[in-house]
PDB file of N, CA and C in Angstrom:
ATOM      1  N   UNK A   1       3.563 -12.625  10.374  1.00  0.00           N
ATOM      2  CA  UNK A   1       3.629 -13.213   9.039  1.00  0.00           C
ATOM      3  C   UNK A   1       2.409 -12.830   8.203  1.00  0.00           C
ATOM      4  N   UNK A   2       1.331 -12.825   9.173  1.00  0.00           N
ATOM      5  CA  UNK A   2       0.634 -12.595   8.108  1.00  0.00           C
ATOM      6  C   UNK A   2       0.113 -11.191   7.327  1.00  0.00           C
ATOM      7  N   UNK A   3       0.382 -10.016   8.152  1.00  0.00           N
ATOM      8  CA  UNK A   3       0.948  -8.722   8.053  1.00  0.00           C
ATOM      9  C   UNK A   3       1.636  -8.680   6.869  1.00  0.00           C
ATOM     10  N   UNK A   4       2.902  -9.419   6.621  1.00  0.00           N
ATOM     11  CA  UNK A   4       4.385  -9.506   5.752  1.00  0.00           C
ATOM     12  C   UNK A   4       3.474  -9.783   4.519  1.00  0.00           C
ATOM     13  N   UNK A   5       2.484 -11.191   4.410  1.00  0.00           N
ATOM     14  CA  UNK A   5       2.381 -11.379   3.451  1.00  0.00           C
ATOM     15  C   UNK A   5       1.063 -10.209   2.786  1.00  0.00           C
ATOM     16  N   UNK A   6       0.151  -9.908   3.424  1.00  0.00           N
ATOM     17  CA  UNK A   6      -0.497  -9.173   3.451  1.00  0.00           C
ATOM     18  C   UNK A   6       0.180  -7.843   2.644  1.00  0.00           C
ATOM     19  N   UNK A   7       1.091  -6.794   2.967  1.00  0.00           N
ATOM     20  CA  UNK A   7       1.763  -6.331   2.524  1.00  0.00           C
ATOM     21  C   UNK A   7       2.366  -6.637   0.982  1.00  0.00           C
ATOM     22  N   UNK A   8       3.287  -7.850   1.491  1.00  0.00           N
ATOM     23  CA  UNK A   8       3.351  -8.152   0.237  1.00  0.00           C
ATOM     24  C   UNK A   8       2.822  -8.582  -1.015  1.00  0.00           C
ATOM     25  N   UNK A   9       1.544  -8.710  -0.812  1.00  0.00           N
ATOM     26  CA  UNK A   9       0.648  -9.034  -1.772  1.00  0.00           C
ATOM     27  C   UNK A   9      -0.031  -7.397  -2.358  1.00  0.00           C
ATOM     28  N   UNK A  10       0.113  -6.448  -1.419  1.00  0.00           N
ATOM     29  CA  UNK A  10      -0.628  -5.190  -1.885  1.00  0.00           C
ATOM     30  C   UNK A  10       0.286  -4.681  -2.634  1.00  0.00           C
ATOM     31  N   UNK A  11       1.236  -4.638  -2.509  1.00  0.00           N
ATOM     32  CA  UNK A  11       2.289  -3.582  -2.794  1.00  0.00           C
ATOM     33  C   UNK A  11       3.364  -4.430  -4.000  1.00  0.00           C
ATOM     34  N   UNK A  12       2.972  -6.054  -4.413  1.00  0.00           N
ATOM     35  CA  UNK A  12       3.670  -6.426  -5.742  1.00  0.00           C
ATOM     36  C   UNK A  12       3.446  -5.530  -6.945  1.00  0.00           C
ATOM     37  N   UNK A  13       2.427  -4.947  -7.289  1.00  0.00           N
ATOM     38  CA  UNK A  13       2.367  -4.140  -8.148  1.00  0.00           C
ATOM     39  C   UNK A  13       2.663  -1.764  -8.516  1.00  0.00           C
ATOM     40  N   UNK A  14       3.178  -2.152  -7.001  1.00  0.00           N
ATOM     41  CA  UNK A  14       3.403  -0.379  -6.609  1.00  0.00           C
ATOM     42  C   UNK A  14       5.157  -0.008  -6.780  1.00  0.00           C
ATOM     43  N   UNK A  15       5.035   1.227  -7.053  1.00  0.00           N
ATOM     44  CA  UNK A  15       6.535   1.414  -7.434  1.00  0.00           C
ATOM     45  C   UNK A  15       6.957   1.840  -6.215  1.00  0.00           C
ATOM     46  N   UNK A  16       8.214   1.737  -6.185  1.00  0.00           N
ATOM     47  CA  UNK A  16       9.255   2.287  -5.335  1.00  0.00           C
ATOM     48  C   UNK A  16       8.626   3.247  -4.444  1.00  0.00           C
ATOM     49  N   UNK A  17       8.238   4.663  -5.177  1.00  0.00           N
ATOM     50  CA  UNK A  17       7.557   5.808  -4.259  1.00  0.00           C
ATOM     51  C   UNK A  17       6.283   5.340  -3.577  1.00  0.00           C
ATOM     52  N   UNK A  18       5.384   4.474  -4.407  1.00  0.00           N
ATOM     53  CA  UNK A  18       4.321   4.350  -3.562  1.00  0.00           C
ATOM     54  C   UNK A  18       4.754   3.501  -2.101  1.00  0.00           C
ATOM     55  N   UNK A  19       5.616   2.587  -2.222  1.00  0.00           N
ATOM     56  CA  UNK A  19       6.164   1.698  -1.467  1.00  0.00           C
ATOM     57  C   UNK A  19       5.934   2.264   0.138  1.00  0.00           C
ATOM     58  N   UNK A  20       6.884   3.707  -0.755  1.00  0.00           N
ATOM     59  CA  UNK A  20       7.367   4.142   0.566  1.00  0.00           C
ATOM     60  C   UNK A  20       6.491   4.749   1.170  1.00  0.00           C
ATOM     61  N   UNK A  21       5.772   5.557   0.552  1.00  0.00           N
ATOM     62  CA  UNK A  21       4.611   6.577   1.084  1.00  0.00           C
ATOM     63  C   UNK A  21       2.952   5.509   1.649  1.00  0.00           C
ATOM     64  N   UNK A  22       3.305   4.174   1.025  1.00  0.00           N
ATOM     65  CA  UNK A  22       2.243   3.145   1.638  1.00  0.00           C
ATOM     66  C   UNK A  22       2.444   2.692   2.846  1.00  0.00           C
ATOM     67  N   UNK A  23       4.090   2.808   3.080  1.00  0.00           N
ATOM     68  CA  UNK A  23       4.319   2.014   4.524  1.00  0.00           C
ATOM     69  C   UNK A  23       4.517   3.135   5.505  1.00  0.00           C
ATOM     70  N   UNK A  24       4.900   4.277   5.162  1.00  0.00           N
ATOM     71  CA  UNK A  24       4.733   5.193   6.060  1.00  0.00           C
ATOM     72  C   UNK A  24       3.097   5.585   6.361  1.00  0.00           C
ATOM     73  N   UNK A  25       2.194   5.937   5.140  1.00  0.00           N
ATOM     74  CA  UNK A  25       0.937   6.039   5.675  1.00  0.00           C
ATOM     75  C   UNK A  25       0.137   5.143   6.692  1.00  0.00           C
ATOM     76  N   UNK A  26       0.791   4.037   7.253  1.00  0.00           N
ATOM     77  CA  UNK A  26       0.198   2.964   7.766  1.00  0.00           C
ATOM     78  C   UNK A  26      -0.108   1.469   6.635  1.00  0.00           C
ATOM     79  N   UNK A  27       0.641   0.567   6.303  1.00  0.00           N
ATOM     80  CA  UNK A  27      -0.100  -0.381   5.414  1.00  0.00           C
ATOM     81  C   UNK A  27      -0.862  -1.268   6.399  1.00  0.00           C
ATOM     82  N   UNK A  28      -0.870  -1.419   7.578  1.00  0.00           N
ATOM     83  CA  UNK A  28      -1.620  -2.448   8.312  1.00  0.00           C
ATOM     84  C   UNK A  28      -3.334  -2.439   7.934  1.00  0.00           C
ATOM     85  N   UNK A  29      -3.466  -0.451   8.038  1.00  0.00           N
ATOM     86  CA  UNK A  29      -4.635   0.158   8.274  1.00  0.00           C
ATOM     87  C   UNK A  29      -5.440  -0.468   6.796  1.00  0.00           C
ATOM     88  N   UNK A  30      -4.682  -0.519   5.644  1.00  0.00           N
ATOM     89  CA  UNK A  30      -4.778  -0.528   4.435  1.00  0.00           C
ATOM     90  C   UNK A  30      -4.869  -2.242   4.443  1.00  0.00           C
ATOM     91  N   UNK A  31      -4.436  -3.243   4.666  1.00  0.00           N
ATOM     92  CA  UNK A  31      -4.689  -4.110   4.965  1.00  0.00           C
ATOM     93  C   UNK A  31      -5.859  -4.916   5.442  1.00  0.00           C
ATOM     94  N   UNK A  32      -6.356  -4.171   6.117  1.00  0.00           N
ATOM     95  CA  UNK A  32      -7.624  -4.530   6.057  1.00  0.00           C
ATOM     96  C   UNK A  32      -8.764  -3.996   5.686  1.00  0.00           C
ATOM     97  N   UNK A  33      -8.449  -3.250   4.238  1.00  0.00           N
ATOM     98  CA  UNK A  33      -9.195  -2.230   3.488  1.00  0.00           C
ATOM     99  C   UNK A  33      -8.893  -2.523   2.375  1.00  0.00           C
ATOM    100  N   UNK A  34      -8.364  -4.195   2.015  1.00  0.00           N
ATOM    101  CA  UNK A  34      -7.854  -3.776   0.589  1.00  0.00           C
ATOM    102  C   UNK A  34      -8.620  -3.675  -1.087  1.00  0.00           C
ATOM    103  N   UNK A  35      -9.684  -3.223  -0.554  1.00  0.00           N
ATOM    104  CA  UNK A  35     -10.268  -2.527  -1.696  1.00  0.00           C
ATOM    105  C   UNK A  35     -10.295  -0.889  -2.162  1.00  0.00           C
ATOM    106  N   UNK A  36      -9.733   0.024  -0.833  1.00  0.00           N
ATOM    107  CA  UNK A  36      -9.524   0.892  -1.187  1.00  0.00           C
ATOM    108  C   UNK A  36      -8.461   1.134  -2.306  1.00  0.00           C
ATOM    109  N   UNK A  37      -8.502   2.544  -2.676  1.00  0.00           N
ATOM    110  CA  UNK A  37      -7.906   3.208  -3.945  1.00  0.00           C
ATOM    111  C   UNK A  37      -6.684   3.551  -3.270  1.00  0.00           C
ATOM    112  N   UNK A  38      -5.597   3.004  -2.490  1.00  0.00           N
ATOM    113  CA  UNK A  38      -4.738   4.366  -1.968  1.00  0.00           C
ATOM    114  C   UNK A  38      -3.595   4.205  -3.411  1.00  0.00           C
ATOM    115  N   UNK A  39      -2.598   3.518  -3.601  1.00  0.00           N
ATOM    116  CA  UNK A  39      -2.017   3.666  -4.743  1.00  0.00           C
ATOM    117  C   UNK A  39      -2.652   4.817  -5.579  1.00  0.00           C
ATOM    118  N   UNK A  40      -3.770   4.538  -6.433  1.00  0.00           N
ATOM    119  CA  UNK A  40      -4.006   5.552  -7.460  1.00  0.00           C
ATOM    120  C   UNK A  40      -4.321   7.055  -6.779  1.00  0.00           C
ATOM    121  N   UNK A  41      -4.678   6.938  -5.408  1.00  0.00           N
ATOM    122  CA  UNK A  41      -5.267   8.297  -5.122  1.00  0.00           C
ATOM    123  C   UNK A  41      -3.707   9.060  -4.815  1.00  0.00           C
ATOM    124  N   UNK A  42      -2.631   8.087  -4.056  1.00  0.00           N
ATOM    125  CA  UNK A  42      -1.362   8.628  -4.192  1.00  0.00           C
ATOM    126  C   UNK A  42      -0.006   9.251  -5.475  1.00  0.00           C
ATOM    127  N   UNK A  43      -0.889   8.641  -6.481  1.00  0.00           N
ATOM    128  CA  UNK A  43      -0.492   8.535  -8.139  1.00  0.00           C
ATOM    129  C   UNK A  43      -1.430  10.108  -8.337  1.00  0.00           C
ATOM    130  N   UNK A  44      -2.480  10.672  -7.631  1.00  0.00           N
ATOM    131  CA  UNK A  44      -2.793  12.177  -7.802  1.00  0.00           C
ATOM    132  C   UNK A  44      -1.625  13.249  -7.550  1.00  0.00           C
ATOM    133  N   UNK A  45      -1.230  12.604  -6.355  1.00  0.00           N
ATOM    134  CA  UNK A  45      -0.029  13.656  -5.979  1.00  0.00           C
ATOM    135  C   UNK A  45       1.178  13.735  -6.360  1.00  0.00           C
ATOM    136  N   UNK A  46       1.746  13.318  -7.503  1.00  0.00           N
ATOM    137  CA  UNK A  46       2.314  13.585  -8.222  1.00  0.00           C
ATOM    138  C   UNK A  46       2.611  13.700  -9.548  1.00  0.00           C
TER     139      UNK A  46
END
């Protein structure tokens, strides 16, 4: 659960693509990083 909400709190503001490319990159890892940039640095690559 607390993973779920965790998640769901990062990713209320990410679109669809980041979604996907956040949960495949690992979101756990990101979870307990959540000050990193990954959204915008993933918003480079395309």
């Amino acid at each position: 659960m607390l993973v779920i909400g965790c998640y769901a709190s990062i990713t209320i503001n990410m679109s669809i693509e980041e979604r996907l490319i956040f949960l495949i990159s690992g979101s756990t890892l990101h979870c307990f990083m959540p000050n990193a940039k990954f959204p915008h640095e993933i918003n480079s690559y395309f």
